[in-house]
Protein backbone atom coordinates (compact mmCIF):
# COMPACT_ATOMS: atom_id res chain seq x y z
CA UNK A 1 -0.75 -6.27 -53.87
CA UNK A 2 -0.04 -2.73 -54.80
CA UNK A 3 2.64 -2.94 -56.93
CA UNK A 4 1.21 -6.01 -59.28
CA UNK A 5 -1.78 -3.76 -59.68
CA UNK A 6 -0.24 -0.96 -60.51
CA UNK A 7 1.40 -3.20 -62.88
CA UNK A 8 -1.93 -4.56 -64.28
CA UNK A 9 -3.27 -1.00 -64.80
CA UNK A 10 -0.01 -0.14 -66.75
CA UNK A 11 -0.25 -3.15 -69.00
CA UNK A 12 -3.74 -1.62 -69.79
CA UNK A 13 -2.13 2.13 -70.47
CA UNK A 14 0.20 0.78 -72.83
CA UNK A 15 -0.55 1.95 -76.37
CA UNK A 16 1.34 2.01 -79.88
CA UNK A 17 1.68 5.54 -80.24
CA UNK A 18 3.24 5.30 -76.37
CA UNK A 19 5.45 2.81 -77.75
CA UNK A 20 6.34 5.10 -81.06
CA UNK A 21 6.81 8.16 -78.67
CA UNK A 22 8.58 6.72 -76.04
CA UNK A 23 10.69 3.82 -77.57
CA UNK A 24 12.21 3.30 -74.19
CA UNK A 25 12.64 -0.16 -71.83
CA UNK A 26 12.24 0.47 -68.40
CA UNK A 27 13.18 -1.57 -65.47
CA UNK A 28 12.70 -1.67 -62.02
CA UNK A 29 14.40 -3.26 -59.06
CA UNK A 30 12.07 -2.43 -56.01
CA UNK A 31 12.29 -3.50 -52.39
CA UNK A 32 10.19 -4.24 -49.75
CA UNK A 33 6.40 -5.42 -49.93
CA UNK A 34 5.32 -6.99 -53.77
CA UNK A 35 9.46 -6.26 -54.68
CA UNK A 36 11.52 -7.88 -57.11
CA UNK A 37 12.36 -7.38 -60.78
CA UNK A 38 9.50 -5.53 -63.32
CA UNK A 39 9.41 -3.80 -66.45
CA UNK A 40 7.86 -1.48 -68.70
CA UNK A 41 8.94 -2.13 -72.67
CA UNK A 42 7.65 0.84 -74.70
CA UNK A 43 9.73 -0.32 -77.57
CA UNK A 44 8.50 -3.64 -78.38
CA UNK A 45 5.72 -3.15 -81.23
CA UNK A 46 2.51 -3.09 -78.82
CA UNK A 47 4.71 -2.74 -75.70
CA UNK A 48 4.00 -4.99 -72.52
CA UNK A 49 4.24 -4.48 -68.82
CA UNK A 50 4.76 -7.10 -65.85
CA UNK A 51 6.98 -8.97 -63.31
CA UNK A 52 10.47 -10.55 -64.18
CA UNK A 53 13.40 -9.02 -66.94
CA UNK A 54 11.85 -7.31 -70.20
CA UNK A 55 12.31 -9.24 -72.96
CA UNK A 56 14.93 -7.06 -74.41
CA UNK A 57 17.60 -5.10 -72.25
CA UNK A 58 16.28 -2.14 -70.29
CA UNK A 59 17.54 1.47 -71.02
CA UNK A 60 16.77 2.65 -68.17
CA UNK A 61 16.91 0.75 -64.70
CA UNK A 62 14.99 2.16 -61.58
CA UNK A 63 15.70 1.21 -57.71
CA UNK A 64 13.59 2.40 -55.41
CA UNK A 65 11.03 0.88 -52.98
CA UNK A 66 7.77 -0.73 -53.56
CA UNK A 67 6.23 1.89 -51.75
CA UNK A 68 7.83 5.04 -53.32
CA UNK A 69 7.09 3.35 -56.79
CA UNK A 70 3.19 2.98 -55.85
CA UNK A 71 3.52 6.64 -54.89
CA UNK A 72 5.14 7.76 -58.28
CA UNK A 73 2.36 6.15 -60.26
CA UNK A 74 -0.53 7.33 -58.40
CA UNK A 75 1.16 10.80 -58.83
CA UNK A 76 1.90 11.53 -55.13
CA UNK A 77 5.62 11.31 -56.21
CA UNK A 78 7.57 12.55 -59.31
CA UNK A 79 9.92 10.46 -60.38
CA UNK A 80 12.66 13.32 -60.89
CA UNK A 81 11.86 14.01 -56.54
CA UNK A 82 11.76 10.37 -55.82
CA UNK A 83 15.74 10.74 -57.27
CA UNK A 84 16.27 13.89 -55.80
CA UNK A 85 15.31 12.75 -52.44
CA UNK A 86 18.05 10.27 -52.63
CA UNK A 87 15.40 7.23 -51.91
CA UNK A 88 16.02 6.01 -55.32
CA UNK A 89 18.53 5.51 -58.14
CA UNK A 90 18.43 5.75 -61.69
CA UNK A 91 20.67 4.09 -64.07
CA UNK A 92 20.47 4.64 -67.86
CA UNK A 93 19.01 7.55 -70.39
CA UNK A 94 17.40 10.48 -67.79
CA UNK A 95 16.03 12.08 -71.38
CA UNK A 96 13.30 8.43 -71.56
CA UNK A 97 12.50 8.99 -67.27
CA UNK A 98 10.75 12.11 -68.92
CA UNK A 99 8.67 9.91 -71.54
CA UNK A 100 7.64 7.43 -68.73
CA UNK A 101 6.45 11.18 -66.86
CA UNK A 102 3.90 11.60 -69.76
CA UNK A 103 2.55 8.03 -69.26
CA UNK A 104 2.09 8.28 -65.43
């Protein structure tokens, strides 16, 4: 679906100097179609994307839906408006959202 593609495409954007930059672990807990538990780790040396917890603890954790996270990463949707809109939460450093921003 959607969101494991999106996924898949990530995985492939993930670089070093991302990882160096960034040193952030994102997670996110979205609903509806292709939901569930995924991550981002751009502080693991080589970083890794996918389904499930990271593999260390996230420092930033995302809710939102499915939908509205398919949206943020095919730019129709800033993450910062996806928050202000009230549609999702954030929990966690707001200072690493703005890394993930420079990724998208």
């Amino acid at each position: 679906g959607p969101v494991a593609e999106t996924f898949r495409v990530l995985q492939g954007a993930v670089t070093e100097e991302y990882v160096r930059s960034t040193q952030g672990v994102f997670q996110f807990e979205l609903s509806g179609d292709g939901g569930g538990t995924w991550y981002i780790d751009l502080k693991t040396k080589g970083g890794s994307a996918g389904f499930g917890k990271p593999p260390v603890a996230a420092d930033v954790v995302m809710s939102m839906s499915s939908a509205d996270f398919v949206k943020m990463f095919t730019d129709k949707l800033k993450p910062f408006m996806a928050f202000m809109s009230g549609n999702s939460s954030i929990i966690g450093d707001m200072m690493l959202t703005l890394g993930l921003e420079k990724m998208l």
